[in-house]
C-alpha atoms as a PDB file:
ATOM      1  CA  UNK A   1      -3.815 -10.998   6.992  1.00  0.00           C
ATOM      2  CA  UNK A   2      -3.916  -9.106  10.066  1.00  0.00           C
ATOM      3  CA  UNK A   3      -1.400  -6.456  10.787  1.00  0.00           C
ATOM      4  CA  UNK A   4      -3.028  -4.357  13.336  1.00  0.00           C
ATOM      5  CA  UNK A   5      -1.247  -5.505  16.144  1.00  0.00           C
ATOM      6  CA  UNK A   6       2.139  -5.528  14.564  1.00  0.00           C
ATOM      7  CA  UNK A   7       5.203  -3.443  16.773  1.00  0.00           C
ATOM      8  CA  UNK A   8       7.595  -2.976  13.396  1.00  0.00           C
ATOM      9  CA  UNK A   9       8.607   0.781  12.760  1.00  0.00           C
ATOM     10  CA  UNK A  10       5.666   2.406  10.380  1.00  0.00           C
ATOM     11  CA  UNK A  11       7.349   3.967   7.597  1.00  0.00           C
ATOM     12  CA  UNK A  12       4.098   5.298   5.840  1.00  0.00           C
ATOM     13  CA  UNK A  13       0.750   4.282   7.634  1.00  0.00           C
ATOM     14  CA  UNK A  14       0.289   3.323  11.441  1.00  0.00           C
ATOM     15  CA  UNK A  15      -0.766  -0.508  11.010  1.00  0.00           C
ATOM     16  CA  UNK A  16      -3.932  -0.080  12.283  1.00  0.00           C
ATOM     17  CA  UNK A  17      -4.896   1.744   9.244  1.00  0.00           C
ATOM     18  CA  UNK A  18      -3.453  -0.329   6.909  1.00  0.00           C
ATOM     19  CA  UNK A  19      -5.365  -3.399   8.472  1.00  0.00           C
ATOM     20  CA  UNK A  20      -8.357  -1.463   7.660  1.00  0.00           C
ATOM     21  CA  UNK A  21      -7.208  -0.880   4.074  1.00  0.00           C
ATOM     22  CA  UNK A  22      -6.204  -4.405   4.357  1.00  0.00           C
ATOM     23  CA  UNK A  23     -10.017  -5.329   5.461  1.00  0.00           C
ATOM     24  CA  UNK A  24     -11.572  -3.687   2.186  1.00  0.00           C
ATOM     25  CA  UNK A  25      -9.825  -5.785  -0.035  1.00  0.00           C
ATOM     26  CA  UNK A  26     -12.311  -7.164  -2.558  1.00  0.00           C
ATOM     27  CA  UNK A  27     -10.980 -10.684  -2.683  1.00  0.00           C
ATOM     28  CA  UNK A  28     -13.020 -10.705  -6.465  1.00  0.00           C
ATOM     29  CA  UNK A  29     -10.922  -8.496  -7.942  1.00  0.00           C
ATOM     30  CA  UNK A  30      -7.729  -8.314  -5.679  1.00  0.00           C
ATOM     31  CA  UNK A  31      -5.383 -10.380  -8.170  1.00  0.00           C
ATOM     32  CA  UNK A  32      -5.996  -8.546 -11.421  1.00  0.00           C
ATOM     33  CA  UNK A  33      -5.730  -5.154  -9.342  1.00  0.00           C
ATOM     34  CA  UNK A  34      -2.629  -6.157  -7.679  1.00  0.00           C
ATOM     35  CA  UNK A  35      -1.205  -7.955 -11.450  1.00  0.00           C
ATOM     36  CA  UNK A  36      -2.204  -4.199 -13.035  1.00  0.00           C
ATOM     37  CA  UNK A  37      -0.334  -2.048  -9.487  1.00  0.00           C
ATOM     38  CA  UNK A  38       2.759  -4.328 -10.108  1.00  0.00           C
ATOM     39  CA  UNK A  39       2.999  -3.768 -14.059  1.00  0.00           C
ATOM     40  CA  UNK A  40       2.716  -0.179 -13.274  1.00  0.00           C
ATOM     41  CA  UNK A  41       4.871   0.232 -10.544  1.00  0.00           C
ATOM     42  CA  UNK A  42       7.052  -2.451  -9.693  1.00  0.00           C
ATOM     43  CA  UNK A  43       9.836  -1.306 -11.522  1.00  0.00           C
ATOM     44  CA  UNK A  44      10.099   1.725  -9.367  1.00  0.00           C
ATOM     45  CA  UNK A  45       9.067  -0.738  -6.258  1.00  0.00           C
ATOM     46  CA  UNK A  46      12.083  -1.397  -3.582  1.00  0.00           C
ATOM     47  CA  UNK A  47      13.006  -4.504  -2.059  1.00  0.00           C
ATOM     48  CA  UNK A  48      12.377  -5.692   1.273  1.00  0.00           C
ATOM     49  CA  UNK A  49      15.444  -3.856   2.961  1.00  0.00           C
ATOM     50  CA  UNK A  50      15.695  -6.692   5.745  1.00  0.00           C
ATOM     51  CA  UNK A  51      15.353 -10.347   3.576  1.00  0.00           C
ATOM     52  CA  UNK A  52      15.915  -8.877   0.147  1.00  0.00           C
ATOM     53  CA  UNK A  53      12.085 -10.060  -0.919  1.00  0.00           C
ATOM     54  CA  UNK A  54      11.441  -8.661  -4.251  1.00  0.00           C
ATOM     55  CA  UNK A  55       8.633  -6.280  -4.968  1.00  0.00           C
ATOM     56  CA  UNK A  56       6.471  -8.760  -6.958  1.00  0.00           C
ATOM     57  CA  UNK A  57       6.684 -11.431  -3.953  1.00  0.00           C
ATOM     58  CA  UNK A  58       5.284  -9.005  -1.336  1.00  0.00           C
ATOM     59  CA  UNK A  59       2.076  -8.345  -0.054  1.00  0.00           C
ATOM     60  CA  UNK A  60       0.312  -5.359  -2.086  1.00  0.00           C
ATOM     61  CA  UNK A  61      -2.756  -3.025  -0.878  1.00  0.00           C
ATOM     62  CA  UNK A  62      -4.228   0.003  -2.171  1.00  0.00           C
ATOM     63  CA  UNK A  63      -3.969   2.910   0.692  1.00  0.00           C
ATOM     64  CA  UNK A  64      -5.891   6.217   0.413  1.00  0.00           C
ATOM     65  CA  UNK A  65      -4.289   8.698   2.637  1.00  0.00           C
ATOM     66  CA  UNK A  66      -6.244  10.002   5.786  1.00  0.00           C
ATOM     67  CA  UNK A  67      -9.575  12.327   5.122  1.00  0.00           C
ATOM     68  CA  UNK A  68      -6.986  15.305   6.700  1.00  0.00           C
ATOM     69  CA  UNK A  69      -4.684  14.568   4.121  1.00  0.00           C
ATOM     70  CA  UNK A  70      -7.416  15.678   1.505  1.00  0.00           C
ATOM     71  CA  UNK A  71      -8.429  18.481   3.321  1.00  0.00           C
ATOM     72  CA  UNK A  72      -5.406  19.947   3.172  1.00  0.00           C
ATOM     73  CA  UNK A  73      -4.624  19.241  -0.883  1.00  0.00           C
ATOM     74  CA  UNK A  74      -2.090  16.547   0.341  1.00  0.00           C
ATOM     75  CA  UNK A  75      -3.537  13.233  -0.289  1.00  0.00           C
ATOM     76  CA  UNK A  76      -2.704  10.528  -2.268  1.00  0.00           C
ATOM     77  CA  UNK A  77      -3.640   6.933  -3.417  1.00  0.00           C
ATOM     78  CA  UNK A  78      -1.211   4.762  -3.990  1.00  0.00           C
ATOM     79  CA  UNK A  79       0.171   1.160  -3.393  1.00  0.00           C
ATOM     80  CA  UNK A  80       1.926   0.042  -0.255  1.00  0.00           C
ATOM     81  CA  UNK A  81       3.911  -2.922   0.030  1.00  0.00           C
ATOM     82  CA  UNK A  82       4.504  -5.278   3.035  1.00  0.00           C
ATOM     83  CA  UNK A  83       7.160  -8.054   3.645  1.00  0.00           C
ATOM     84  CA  UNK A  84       5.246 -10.594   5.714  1.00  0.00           C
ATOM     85  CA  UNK A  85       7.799 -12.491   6.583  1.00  0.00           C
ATOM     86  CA  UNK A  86       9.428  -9.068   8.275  1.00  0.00           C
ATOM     87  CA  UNK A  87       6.902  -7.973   8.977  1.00  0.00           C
ATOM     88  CA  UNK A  88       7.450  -4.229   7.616  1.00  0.00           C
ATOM     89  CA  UNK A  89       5.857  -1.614   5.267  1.00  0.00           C
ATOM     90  CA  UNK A  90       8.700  -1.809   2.366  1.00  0.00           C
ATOM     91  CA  UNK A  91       7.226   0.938  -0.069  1.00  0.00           C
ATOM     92  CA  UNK A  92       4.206   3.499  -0.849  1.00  0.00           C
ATOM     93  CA  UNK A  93       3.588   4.048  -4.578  1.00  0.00           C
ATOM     94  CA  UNK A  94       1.667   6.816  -5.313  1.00  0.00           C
ATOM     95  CA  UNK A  95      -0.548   6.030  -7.915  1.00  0.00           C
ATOM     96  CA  UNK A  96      -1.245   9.704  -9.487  1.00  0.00           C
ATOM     97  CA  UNK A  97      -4.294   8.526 -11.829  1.00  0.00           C
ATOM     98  CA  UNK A  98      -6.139   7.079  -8.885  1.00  0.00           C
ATOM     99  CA  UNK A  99      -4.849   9.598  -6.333  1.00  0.00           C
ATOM    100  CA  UNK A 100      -6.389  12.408  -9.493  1.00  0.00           C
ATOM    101  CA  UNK A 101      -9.547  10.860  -9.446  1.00  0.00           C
ATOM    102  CA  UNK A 102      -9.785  10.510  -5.644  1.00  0.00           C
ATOM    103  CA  UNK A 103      -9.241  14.465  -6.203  1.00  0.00           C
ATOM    104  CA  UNK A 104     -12.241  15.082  -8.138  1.00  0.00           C
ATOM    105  CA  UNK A 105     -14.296  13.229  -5.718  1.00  0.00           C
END
């Protein structure tokens, strides 16, 4: 999928940057990560806001926040959803066990 080009609002990441999340997908493991990110946090997941897509039918991608972020003890890792079809970023899940271990790193 390429986003990077997309003109929708960005609510959490400018699109470029999430194409280049989007680009480090391991297509190996993608499924069972994304299966594991949805048991975990779907149920706290929103909806697309424009078509009413449910969380488990979007697109899913892991997103570390920007090297500044980090720097300044505000970064996170977490999992950002995308309606395709409206093209827009729907949600940003912080996932505190991964954004914790990106931490100690």
């Amino acid at each position: 999928m390429d986003v990077s080009r997309w003109n929708t609002p960005v609510m959490f990441f400018p699109w470029p940057y999430v194409q280049e999340a989007i680009d480090q997908i391991d297509a190996q493991v993608y499924r069972a990560a994304v299966d594991l990110a949805q048991e975990l946090h779907a149920n706290r997941a929103r909806s697309c806001s424009d078509c009413s897509r449910v969380p488990t039918d979007l697109f899913w991608v892991c997103v570390t926040s920007p090297n500044e972020t980090w720097r300044s003890k505000e970064g996170c890792v977490g999992f950002l959803t995308i309606c395709e079809k409206c093209r827009l970023q729907v949600d940003f899940l912080i996932d505190q066990e991964l954004t914790d271990l990106h931490a100690q790193d």
